[in-house]
C-alpha atoms as a PDB file:
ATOM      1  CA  UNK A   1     -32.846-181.786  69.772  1.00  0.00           C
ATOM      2  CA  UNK A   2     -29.866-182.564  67.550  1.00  0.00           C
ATOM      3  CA  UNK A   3     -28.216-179.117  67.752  1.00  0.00           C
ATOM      4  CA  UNK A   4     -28.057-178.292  71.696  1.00  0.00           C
ATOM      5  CA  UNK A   5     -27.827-174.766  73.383  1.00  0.00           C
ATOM      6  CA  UNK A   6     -24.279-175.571  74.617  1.00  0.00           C
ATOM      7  CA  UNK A   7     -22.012-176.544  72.002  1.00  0.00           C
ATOM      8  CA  UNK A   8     -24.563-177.625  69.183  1.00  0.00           C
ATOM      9  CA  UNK A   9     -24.469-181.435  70.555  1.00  0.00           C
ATOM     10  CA  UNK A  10     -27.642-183.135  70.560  1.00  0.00           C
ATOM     11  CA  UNK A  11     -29.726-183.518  73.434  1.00  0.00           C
ATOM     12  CA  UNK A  12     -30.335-186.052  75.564  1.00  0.00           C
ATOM     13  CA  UNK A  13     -32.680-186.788  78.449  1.00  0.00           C
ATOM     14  CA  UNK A  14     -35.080-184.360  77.942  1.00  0.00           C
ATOM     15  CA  UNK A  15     -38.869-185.039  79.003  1.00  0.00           C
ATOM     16  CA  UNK A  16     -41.390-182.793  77.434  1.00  0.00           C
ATOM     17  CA  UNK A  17     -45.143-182.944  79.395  1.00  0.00           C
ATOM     18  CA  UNK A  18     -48.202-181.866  77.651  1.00  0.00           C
ATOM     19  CA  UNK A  19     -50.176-180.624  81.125  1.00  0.00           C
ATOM     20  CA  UNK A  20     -53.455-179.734  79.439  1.00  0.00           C
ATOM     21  CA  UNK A  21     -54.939-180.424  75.961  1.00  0.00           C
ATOM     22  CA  UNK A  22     -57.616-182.594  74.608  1.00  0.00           C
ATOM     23  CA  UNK A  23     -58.137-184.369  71.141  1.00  0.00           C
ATOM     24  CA  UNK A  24     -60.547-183.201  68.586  1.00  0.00           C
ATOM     25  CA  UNK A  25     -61.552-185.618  65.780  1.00  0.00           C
ATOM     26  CA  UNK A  26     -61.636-182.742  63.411  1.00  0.00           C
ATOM     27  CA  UNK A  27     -58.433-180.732  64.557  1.00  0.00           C
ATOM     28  CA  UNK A  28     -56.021-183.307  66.175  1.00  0.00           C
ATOM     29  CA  UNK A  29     -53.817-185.162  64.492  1.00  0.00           C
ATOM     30  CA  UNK A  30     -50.389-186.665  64.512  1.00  0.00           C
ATOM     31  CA  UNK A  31     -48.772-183.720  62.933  1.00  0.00           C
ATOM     32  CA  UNK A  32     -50.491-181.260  65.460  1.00  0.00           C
ATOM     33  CA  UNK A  33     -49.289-183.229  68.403  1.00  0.00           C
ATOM     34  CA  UNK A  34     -45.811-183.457  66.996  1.00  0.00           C
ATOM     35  CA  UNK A  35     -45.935-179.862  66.482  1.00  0.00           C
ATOM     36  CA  UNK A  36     -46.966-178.930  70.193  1.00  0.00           C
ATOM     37  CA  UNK A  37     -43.887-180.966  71.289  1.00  0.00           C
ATOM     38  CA  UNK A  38     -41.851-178.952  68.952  1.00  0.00           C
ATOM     39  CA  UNK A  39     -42.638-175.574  70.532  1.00  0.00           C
ATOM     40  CA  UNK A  40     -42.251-176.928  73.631  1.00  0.00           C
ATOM     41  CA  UNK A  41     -38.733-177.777  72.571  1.00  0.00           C
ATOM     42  CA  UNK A  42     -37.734-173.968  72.160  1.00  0.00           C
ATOM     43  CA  UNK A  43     -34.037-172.650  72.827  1.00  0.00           C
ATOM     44  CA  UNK A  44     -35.498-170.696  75.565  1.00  0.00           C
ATOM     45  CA  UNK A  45     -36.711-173.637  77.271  1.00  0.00           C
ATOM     46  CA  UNK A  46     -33.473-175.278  76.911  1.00  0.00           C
ATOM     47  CA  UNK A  47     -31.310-172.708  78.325  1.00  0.00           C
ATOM     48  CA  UNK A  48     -33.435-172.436  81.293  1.00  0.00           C
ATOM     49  CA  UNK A  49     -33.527-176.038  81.879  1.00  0.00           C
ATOM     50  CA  UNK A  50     -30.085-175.323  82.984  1.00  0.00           C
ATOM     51  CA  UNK A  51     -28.046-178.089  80.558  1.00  0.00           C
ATOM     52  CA  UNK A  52     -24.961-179.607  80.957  1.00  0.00           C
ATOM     53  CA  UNK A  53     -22.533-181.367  79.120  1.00  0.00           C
ATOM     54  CA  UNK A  54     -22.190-185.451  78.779  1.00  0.00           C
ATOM     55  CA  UNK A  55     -18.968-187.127  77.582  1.00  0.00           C
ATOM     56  CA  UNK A  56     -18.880-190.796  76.943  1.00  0.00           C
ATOM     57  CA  UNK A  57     -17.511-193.279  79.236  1.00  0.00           C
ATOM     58  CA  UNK A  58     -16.124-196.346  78.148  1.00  0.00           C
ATOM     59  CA  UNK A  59     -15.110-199.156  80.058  1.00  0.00           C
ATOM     60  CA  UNK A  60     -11.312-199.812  79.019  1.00  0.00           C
ATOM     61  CA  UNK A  61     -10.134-203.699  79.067  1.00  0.00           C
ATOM     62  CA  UNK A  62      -6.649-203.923  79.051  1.00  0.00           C
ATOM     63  CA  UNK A  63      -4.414-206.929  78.841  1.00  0.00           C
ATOM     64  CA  UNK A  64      -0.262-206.313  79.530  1.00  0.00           C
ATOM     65  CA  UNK A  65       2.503-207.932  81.543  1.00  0.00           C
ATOM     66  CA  UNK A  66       2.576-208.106  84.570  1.00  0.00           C
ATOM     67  CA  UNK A  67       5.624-205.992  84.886  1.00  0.00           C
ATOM     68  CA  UNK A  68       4.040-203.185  83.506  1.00  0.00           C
ATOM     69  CA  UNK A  69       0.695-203.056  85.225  1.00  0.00           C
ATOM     70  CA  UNK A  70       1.965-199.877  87.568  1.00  0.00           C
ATOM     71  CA  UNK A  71       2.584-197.514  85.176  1.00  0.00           C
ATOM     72  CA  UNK A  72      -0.667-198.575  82.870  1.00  0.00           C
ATOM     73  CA  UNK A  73      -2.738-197.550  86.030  1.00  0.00           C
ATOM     74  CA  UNK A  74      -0.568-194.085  86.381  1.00  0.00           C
ATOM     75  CA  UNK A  75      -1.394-193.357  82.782  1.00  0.00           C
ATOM     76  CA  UNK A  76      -5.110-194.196  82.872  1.00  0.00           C
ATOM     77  CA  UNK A  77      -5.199-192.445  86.534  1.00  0.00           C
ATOM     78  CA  UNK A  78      -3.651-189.682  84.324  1.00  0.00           C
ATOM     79  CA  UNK A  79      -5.962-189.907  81.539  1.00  0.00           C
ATOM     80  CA  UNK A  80      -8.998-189.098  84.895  1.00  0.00           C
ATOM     81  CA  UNK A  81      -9.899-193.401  84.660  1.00  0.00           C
ATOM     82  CA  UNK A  82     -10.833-194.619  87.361  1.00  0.00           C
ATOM     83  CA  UNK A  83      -9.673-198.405  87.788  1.00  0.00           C
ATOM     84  CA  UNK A  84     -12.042-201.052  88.667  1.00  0.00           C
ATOM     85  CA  UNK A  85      -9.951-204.402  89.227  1.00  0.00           C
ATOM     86  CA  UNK A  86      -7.671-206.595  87.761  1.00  0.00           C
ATOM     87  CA  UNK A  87      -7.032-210.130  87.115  1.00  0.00           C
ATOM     88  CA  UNK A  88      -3.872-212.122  86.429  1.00  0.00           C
ATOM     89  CA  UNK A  89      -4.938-214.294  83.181  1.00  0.00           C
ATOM     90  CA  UNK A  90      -1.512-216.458  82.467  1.00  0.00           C
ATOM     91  CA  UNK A  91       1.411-214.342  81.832  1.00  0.00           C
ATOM     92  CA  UNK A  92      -0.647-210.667  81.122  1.00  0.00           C
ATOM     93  CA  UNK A  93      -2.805-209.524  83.833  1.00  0.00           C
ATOM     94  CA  UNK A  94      -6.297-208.263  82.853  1.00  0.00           C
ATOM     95  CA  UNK A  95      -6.880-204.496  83.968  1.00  0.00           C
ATOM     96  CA  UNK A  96     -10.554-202.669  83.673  1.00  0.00           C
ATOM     97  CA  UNK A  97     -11.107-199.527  84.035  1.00  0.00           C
ATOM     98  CA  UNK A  98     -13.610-196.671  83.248  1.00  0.00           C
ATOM     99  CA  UNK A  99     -11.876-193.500  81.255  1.00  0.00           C
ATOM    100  CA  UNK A 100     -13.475-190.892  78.904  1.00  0.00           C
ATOM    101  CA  UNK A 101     -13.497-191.389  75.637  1.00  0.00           C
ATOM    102  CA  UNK A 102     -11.919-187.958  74.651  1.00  0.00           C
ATOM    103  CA  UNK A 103      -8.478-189.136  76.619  1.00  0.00           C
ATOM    104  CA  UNK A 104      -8.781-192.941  74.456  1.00  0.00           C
ATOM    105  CA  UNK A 105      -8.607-190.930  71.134  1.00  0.00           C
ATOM    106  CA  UNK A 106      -4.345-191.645  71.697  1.00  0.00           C
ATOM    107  CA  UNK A 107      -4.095-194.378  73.477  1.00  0.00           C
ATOM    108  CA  UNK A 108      -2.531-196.574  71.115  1.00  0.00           C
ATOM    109  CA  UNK A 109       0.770-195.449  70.235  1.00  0.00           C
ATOM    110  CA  UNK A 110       0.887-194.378  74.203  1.00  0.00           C
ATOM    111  CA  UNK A 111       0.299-197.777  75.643  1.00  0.00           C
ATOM    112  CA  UNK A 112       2.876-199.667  73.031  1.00  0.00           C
ATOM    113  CA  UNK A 113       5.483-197.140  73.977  1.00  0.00           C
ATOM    114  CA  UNK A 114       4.692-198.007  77.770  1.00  0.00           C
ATOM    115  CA  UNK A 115       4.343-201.877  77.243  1.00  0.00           C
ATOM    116  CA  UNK A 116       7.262-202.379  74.899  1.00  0.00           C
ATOM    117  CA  UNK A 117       4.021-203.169  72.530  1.00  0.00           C
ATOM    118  CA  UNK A 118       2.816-205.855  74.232  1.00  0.00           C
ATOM    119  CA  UNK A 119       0.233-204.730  75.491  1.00  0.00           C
ATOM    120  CA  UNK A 120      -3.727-204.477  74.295  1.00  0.00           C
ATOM    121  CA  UNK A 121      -7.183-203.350  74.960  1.00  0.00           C
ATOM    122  CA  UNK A 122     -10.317-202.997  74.035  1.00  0.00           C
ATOM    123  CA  UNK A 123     -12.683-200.295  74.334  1.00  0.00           C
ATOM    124  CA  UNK A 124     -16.655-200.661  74.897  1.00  0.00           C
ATOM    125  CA  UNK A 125     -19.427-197.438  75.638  1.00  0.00           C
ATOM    126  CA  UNK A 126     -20.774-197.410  79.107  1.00  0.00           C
ATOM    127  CA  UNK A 127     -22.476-194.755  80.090  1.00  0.00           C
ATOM    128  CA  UNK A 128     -22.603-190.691  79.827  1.00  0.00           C
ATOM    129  CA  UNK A 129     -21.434-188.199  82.509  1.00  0.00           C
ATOM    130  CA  UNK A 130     -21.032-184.817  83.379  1.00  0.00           C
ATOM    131  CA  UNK A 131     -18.132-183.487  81.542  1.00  0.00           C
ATOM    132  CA  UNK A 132     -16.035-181.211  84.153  1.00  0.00           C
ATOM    133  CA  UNK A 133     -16.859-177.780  84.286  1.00  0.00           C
ATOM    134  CA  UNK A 134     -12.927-176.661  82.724  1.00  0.00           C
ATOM    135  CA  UNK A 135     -13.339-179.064  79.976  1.00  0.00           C
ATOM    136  CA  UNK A 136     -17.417-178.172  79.373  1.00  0.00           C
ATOM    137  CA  UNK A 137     -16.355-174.429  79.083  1.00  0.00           C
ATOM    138  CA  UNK A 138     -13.377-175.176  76.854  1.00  0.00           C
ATOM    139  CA  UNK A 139     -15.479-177.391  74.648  1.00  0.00           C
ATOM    140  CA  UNK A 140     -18.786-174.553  74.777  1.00  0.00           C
ATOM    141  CA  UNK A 141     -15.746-171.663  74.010  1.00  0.00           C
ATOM    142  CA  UNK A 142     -14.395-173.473  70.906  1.00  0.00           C
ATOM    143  CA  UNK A 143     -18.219-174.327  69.722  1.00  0.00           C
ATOM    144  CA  UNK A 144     -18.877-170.478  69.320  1.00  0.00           C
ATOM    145  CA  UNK A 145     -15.960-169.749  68.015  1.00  0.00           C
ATOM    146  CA  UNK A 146     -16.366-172.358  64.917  1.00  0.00           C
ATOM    147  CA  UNK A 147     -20.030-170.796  64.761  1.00  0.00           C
ATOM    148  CA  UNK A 148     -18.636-167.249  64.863  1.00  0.00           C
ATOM    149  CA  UNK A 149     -16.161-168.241  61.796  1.00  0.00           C
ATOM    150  CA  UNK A 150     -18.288-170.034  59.570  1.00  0.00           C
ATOM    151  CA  UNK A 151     -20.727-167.348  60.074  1.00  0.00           C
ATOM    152  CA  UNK A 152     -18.229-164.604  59.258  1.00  0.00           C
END
């Protein structure tokens, strides 16, 4: 569970049921039970579970003039965020939005070039999603290449 099939990621919301078994005072124990889960947890029962890969989400708070709110929203539209509302607070106006985390990584320098710096943010997890299929088979391609070269 904490190298997946894909890219060597670990796995996550996986649900492993135990459809027949009994306990034996003499031959169960914690260990056994633990080990049953383990080869349950195979390779070839993750590949056939048909996996897919999760990027964060994080929900993006960002605080900037108003004068500059238009071309914020192009750059997190163009970072795939998807906006969910803004607020004027004084002179700034609040904007929230939910963006992957992979297009946050550069933010910074991006949105004080675009705000003259005077803009913010702050960044907080969310949830996981399905990373699209370009970017999952990008991400999967470079994974076995890495394993390829260290295994070389």
């Amino acid at each position: 569970m904490q190298a997946g099939v894909l890219a060597g990621y670990p796995v996550k919301g996986v649900r492993v049921r135990l459809f027949d078994g009994a306990y034996h005072s003499v031959d169960s124990s914690e260990i056994a039970f633990k080990l049953a889960g383990l080869h349950a947890m195979n390779k070839q029962a993750l590949e056939q579970a048909n996996p897919v890969l999760l990027e964060p989400i994080m929900l993006v708070t960002l605080s900037v003039p108003e004068a500059y709110v238009g071309d914020v929203i192009g750059d997190l539209n163009s970072r795939r965020g998807r906006p969910q509302g803004m607020e004027p607070v004084g002179a700034m106006t609040e904007i929230k939005a939910e963006v992957p985390m992979a297009e946050m990584l550069t933010y910074a320098p991006d949105l004080r070039s675009i705000t003259g710096g005077q803009g913010d943010y702050t960044l907080e997890f969310l949830h996981y999603e399905e990373a699209p299929g370009h970017l999952a088979q990008k991400i999967v391609e470079q994974a076995s290449d890495e394993r390829a070269a260290t295994h070389a």
